[in-house]
PDB file of N, CA and C in Angstrom:
ATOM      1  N   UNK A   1       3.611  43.763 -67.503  1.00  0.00           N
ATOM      2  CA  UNK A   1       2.193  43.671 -67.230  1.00  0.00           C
ATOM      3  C   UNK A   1       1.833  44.651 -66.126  1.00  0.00           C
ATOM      4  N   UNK A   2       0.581  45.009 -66.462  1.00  0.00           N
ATOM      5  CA  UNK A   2       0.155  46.362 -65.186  1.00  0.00           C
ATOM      6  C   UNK A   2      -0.520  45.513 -64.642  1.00  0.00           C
ATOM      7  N   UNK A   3      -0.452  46.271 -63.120  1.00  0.00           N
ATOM      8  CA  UNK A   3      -1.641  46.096 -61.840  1.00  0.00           C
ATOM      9  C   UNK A   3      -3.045  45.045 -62.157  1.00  0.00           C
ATOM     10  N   UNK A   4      -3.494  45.945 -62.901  1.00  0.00           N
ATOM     11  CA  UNK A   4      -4.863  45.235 -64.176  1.00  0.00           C
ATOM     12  C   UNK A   4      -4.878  43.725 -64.544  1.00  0.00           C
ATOM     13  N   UNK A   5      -3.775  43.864 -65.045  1.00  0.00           N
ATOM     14  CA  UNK A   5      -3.236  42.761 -65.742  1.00  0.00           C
ATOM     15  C   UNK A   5      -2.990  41.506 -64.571  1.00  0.00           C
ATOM     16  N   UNK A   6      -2.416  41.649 -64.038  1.00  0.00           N
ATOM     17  CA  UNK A   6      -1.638  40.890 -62.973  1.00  0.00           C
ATOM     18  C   UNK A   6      -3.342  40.546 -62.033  1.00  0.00           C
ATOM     19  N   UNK A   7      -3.829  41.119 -61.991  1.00  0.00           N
ATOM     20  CA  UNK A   7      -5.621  41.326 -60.955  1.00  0.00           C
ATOM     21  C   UNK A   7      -6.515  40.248 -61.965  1.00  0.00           C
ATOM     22  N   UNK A   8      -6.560  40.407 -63.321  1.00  0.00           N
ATOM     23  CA  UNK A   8      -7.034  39.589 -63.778  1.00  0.00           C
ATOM     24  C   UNK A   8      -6.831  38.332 -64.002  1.00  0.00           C
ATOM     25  N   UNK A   9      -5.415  38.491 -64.177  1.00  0.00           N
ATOM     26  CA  UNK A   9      -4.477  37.077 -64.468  1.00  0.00           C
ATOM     27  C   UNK A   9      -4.781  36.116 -62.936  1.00  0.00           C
ATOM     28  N   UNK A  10      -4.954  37.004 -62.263  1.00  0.00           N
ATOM     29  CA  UNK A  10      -5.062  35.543 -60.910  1.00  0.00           C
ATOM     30  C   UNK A  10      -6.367  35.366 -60.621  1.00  0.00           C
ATOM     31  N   UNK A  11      -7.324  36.767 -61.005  1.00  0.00           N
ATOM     32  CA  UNK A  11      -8.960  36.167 -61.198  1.00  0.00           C
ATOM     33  C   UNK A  11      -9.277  34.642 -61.663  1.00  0.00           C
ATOM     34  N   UNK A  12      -8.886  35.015 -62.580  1.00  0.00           N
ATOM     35  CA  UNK A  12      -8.903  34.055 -63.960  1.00  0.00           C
ATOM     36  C   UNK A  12      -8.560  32.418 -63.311  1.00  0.00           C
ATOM     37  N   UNK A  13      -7.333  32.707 -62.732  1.00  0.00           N
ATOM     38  CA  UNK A  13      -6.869  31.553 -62.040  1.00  0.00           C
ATOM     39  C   UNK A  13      -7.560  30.910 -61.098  1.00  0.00           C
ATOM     40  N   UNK A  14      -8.161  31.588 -60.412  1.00  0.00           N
ATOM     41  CA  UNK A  14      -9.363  31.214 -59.439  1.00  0.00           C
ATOM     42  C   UNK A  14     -10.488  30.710 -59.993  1.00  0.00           C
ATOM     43  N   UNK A  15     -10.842  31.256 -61.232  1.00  0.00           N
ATOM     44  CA  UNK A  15     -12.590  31.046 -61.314  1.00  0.00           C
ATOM     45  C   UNK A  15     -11.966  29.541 -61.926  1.00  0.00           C
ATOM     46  N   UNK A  16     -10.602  29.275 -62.582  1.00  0.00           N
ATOM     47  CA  UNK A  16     -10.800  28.070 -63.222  1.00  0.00           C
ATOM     48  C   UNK A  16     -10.306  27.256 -62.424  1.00  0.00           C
ATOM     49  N   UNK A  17      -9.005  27.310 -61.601  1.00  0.00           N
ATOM     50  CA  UNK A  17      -8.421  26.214 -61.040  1.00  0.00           C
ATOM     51  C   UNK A  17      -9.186  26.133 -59.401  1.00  0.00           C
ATOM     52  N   UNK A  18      -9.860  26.886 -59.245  1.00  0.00           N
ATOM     53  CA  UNK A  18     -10.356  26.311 -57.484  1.00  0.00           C
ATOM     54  C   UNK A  18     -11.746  25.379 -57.594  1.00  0.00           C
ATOM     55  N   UNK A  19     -12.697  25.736 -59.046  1.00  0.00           N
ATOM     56  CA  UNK A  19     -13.545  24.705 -59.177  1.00  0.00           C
ATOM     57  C   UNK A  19     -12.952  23.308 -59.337  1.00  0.00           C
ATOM     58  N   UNK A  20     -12.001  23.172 -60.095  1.00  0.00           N
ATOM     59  CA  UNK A  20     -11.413  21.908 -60.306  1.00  0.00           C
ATOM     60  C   UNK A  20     -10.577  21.489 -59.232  1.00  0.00           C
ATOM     61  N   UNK A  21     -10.216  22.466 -58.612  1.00  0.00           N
ATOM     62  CA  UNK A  21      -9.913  22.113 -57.009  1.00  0.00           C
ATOM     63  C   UNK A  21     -11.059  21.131 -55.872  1.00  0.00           C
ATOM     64  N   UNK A  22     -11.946  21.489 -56.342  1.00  0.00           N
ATOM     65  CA  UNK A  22     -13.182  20.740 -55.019  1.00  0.00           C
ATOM     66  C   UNK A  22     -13.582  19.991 -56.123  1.00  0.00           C
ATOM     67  N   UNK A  23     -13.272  19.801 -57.452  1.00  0.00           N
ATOM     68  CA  UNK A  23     -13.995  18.373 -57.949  1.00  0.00           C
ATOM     69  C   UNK A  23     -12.968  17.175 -57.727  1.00  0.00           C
ATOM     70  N   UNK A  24     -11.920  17.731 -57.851  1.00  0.00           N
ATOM     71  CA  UNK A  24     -10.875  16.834 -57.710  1.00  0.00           C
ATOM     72  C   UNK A  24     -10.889  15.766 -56.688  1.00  0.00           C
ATOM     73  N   UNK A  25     -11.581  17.122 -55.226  1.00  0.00           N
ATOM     74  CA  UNK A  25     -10.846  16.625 -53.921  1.00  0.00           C
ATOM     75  C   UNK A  25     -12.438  16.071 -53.513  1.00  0.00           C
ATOM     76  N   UNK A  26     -13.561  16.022 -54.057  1.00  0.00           N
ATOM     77  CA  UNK A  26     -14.322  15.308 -53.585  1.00  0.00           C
ATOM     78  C   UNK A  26     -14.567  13.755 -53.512  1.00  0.00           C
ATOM     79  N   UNK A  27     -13.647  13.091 -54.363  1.00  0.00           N
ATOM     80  CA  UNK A  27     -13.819  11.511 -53.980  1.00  0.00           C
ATOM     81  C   UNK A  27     -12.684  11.488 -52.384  1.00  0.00           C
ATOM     82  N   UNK A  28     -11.943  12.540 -52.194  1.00  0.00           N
ATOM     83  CA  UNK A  28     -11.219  11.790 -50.913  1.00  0.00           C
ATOM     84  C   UNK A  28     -12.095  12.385 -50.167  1.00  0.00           C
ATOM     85  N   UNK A  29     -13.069  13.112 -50.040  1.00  0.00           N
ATOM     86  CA  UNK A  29     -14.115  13.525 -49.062  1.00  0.00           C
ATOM     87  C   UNK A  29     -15.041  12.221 -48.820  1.00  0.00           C
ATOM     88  N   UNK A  30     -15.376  11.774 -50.060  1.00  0.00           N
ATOM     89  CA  UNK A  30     -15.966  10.306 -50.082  1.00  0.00           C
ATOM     90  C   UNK A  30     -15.492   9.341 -49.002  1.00  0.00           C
ATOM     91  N   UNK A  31     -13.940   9.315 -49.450  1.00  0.00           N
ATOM     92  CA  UNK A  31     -13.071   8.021 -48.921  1.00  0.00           C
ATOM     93  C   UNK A  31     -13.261   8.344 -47.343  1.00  0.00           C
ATOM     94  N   UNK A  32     -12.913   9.729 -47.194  1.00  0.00           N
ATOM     95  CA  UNK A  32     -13.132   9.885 -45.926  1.00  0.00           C
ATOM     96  C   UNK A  32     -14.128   9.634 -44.595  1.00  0.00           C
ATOM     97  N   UNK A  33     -15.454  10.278 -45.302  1.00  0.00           N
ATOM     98  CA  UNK A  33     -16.595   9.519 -45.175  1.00  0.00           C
ATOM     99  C   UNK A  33     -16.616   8.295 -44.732  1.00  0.00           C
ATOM    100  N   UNK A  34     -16.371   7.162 -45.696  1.00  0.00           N
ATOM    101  CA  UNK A  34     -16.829   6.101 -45.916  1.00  0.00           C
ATOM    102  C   UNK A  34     -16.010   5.452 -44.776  1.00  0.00           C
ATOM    103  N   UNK A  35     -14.438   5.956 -44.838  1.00  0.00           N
ATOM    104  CA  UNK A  35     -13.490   5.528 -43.816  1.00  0.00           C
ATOM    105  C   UNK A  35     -14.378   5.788 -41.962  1.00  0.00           C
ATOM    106  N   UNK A  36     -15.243   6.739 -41.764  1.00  0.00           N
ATOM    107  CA  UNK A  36     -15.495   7.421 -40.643  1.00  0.00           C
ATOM    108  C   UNK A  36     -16.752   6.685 -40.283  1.00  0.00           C
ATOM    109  N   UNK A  37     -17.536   6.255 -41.352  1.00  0.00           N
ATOM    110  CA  UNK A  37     -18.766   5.763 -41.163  1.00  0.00           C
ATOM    111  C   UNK A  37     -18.105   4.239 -40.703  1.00  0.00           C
ATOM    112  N   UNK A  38     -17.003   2.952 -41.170  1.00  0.00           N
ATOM    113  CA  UNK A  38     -16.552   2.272 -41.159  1.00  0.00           C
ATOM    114  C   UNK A  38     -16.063   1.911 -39.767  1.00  0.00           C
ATOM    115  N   UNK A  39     -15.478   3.077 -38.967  1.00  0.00           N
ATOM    116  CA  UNK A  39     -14.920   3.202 -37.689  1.00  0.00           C
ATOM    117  C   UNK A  39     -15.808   3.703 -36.799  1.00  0.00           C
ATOM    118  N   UNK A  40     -17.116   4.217 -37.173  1.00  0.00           N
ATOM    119  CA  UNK A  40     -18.453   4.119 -36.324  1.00  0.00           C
ATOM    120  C   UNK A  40     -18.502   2.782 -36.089  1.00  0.00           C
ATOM    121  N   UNK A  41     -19.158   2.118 -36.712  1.00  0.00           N
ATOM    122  CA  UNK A  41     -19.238   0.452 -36.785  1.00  0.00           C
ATOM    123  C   UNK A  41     -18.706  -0.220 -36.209  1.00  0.00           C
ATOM    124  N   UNK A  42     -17.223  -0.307 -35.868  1.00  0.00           N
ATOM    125  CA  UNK A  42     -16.238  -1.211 -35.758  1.00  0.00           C
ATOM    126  C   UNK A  42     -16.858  -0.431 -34.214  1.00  0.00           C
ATOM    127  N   UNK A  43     -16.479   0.608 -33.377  1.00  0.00           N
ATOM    128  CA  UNK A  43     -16.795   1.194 -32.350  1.00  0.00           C
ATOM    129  C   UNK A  43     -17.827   0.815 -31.818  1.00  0.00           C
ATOM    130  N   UNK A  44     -18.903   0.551 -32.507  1.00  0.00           N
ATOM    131  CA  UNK A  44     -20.690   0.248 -31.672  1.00  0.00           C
ATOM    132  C   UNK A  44     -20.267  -0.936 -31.525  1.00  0.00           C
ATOM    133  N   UNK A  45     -19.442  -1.960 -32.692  1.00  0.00           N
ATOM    134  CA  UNK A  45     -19.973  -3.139 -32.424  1.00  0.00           C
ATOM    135  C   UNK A  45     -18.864  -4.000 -31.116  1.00  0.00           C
ATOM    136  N   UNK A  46     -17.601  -2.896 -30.707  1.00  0.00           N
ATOM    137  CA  UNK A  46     -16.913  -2.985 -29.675  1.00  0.00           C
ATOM    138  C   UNK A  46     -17.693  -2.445 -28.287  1.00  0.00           C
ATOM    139  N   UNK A  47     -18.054  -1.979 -28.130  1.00  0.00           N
ATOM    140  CA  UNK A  47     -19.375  -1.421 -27.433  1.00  0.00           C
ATOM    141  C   UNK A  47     -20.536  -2.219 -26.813  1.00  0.00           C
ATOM    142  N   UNK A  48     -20.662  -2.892 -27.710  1.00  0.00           N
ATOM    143  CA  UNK A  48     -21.882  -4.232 -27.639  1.00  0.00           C
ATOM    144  C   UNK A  48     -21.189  -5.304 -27.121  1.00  0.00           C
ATOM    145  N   UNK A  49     -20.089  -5.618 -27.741  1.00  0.00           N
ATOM    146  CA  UNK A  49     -19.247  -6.499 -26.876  1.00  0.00           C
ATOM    147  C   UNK A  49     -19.024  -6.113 -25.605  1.00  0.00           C
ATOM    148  N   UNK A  50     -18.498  -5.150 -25.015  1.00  0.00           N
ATOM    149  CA  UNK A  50     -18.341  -4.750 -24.061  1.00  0.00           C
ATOM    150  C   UNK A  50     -19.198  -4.727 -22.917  1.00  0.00           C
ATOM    151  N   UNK A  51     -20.410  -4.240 -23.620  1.00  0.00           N
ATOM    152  CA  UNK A  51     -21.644  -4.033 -22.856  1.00  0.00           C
ATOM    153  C   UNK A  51     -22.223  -5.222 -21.781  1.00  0.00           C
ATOM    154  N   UNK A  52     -22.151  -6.636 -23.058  1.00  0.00           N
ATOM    155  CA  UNK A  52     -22.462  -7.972 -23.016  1.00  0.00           C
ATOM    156  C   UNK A  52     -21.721  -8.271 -22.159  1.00  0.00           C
ATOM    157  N   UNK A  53     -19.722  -8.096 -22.203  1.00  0.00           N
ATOM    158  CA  UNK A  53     -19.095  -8.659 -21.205  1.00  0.00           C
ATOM    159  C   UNK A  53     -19.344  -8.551 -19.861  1.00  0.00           C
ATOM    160  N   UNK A  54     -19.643  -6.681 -19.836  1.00  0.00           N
ATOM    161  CA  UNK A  54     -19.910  -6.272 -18.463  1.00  0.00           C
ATOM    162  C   UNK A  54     -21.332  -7.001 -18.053  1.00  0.00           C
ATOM    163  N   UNK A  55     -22.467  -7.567 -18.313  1.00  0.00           N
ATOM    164  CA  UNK A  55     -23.240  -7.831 -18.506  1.00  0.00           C
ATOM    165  C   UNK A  55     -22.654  -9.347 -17.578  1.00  0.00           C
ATOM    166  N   UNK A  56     -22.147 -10.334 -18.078  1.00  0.00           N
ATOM    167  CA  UNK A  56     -22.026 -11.272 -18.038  1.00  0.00           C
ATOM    168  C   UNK A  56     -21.440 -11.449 -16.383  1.00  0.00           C
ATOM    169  N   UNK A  57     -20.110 -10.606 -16.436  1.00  0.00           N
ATOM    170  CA  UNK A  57     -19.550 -10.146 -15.129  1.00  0.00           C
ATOM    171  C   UNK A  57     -20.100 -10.005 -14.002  1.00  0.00           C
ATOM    172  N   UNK A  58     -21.614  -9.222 -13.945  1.00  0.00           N
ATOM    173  CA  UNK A  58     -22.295  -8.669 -12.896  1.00  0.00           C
ATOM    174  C   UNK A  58     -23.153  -9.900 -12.698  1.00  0.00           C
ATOM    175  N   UNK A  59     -23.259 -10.877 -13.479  1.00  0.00           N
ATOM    176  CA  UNK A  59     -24.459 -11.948 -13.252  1.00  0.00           C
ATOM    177  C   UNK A  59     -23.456 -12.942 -12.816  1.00  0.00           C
ATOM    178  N   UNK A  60     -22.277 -12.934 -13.130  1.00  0.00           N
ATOM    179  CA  UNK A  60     -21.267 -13.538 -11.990  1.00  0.00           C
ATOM    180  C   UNK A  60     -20.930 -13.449 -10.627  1.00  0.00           C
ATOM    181  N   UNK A  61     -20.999 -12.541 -10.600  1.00  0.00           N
ATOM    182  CA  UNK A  61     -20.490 -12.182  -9.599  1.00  0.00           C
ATOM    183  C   UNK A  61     -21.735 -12.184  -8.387  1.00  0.00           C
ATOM    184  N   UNK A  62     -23.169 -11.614  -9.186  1.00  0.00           N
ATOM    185  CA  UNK A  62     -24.436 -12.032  -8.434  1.00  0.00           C
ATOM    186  C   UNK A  62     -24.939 -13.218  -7.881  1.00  0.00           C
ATOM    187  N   UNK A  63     -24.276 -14.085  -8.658  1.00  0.00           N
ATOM    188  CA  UNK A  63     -24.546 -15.699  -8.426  1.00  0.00           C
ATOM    189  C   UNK A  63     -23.817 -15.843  -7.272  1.00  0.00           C
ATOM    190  N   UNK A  64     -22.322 -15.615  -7.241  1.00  0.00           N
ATOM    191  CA  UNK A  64     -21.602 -15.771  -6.004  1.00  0.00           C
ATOM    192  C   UNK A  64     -21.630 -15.529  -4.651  1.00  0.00           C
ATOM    193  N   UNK A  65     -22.456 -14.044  -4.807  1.00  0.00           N
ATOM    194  CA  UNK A  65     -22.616 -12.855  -3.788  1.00  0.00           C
ATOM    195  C   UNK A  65     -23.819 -14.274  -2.884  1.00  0.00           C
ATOM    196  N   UNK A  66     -25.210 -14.523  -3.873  1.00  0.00           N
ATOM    197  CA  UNK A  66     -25.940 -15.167  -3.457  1.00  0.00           C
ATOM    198  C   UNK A  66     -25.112 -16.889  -2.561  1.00  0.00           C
ATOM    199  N   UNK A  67     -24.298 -17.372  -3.591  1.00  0.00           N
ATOM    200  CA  UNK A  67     -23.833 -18.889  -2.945  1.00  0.00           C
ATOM    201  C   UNK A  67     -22.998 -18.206  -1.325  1.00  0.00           C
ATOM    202  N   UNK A  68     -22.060 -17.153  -1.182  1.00  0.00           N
ATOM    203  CA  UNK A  68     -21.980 -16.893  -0.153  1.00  0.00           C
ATOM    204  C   UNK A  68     -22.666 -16.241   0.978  1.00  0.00           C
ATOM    205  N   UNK A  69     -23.599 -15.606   0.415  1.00  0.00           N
ATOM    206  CA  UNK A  69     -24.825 -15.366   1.488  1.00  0.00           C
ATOM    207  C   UNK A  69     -25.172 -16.810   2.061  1.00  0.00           C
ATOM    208  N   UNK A  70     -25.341 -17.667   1.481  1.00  0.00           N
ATOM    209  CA  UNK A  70     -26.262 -19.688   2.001  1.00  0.00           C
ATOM    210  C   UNK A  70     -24.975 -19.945   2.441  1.00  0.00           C
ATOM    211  N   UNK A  71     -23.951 -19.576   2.046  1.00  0.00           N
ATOM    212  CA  UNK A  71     -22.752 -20.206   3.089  1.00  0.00           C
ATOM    213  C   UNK A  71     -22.490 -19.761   4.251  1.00  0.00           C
ATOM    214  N   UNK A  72     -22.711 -18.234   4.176  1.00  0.00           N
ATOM    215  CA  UNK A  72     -22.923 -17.918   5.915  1.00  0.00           C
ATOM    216  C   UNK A  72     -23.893 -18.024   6.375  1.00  0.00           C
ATOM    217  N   UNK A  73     -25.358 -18.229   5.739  1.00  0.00           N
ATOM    218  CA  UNK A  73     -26.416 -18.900   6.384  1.00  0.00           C
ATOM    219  C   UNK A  73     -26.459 -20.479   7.013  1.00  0.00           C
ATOM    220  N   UNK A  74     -25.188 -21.000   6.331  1.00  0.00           N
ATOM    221  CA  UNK A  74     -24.770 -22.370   6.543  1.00  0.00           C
ATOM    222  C   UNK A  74     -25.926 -23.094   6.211  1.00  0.00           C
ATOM    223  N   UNK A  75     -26.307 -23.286   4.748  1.00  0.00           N
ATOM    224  CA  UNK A  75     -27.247 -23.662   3.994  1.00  0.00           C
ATOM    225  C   UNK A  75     -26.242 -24.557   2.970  1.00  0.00           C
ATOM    226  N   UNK A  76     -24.975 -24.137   3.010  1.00  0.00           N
ATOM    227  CA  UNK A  76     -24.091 -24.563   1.938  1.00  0.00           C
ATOM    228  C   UNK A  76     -22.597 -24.467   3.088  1.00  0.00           C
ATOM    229  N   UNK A  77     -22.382 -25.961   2.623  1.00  0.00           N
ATOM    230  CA  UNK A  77     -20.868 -25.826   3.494  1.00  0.00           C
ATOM    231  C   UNK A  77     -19.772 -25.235   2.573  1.00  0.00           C
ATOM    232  N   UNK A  78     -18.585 -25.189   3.623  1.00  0.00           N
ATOM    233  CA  UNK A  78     -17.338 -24.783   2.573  1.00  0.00           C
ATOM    234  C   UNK A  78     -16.883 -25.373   1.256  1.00  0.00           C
ATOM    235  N   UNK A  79     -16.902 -26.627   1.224  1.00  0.00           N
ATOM    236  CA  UNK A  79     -16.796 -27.386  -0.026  1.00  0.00           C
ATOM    237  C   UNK A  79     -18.042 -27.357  -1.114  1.00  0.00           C
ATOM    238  N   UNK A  80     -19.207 -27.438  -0.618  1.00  0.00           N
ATOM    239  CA  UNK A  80     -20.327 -26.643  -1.736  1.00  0.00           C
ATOM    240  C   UNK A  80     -20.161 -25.604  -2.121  1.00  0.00           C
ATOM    241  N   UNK A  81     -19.372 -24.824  -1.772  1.00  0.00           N
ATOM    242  CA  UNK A  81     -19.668 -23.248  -1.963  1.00  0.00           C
ATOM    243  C   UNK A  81     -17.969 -22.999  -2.910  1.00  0.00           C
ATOM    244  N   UNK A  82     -16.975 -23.742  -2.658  1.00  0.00           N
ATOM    245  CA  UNK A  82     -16.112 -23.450  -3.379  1.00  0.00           C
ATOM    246  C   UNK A  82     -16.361 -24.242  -5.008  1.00  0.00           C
ATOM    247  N   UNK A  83     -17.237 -25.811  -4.751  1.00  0.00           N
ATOM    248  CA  UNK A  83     -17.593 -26.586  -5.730  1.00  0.00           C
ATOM    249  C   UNK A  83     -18.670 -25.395  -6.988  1.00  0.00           C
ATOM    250  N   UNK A  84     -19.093 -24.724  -6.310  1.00  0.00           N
ATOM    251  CA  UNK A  84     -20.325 -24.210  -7.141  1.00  0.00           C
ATOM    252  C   UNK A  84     -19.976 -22.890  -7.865  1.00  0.00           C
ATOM    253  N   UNK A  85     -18.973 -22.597  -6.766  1.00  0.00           N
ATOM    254  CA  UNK A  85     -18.354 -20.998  -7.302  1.00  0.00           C
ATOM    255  C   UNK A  85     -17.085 -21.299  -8.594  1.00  0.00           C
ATOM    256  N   UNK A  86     -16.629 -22.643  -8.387  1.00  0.00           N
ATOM    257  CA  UNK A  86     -15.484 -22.773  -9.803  1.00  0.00           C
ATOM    258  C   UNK A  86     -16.700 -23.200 -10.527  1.00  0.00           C
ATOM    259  N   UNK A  87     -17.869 -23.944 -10.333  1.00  0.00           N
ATOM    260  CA  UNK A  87     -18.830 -23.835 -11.878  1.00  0.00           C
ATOM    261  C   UNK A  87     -19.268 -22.965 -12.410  1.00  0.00           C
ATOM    262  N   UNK A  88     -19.419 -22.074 -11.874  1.00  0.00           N
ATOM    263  CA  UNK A  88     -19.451 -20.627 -12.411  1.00  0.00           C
ATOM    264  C   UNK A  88     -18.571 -19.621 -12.621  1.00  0.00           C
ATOM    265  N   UNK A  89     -17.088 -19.742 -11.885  1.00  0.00           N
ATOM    266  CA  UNK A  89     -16.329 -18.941 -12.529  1.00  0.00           C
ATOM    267  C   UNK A  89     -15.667 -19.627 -14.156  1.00  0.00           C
ATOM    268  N   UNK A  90     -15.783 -21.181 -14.219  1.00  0.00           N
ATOM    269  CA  UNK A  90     -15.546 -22.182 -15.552  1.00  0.00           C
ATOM    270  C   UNK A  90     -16.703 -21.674 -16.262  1.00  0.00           C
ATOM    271  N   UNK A  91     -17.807 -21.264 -16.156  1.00  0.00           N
ATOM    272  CA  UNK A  91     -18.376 -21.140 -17.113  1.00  0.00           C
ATOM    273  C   UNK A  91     -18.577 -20.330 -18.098  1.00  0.00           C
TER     274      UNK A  91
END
């Protein structure tokens, strides 16, 4: 086979086997997708949790900040102030 020959022969090969190349490979483009959009999700909705926890934390810890401020105001004795701070760290 000449030069020619051999130039066409892999033309040929291209125009037919690389279309059927990207039809092939487009459902794992799908899967992929679908896999990526899936692990968005799972991510926001770890996120939201997170958000909430930290959330929860700071209103803990605000409550406390406040019961020991009235305890050194001596508004709240030592035993009120440890009584009130395990109801809120139990809660």
């Amino acid at each position: 086979m000449s030069a020619w020959g051999w130039g066409i022969g892999v033309f040929l090969l291209l125009i037919i086997f690389l279309p059927l190349y990207f039809i092939l490979r487009k459902p794992k483009l799908e899967t992929i997708n679908q896999n990526f959009q899936q692990d968005v999700k799972v991510v926001s909705q770890e996120t939201q949790q997170g958000e909430k926890a930290i959330n929860i934390n700071t209103d803990v810890v605000s409550e406390i900040e406040k019961l020991y401020e009235l305890k050194q105001k001596g508004i709240l004795s030592e035993e009120e102030y440890n009584n009130r701070k395990t109801k809120i760290l139990n809660s």
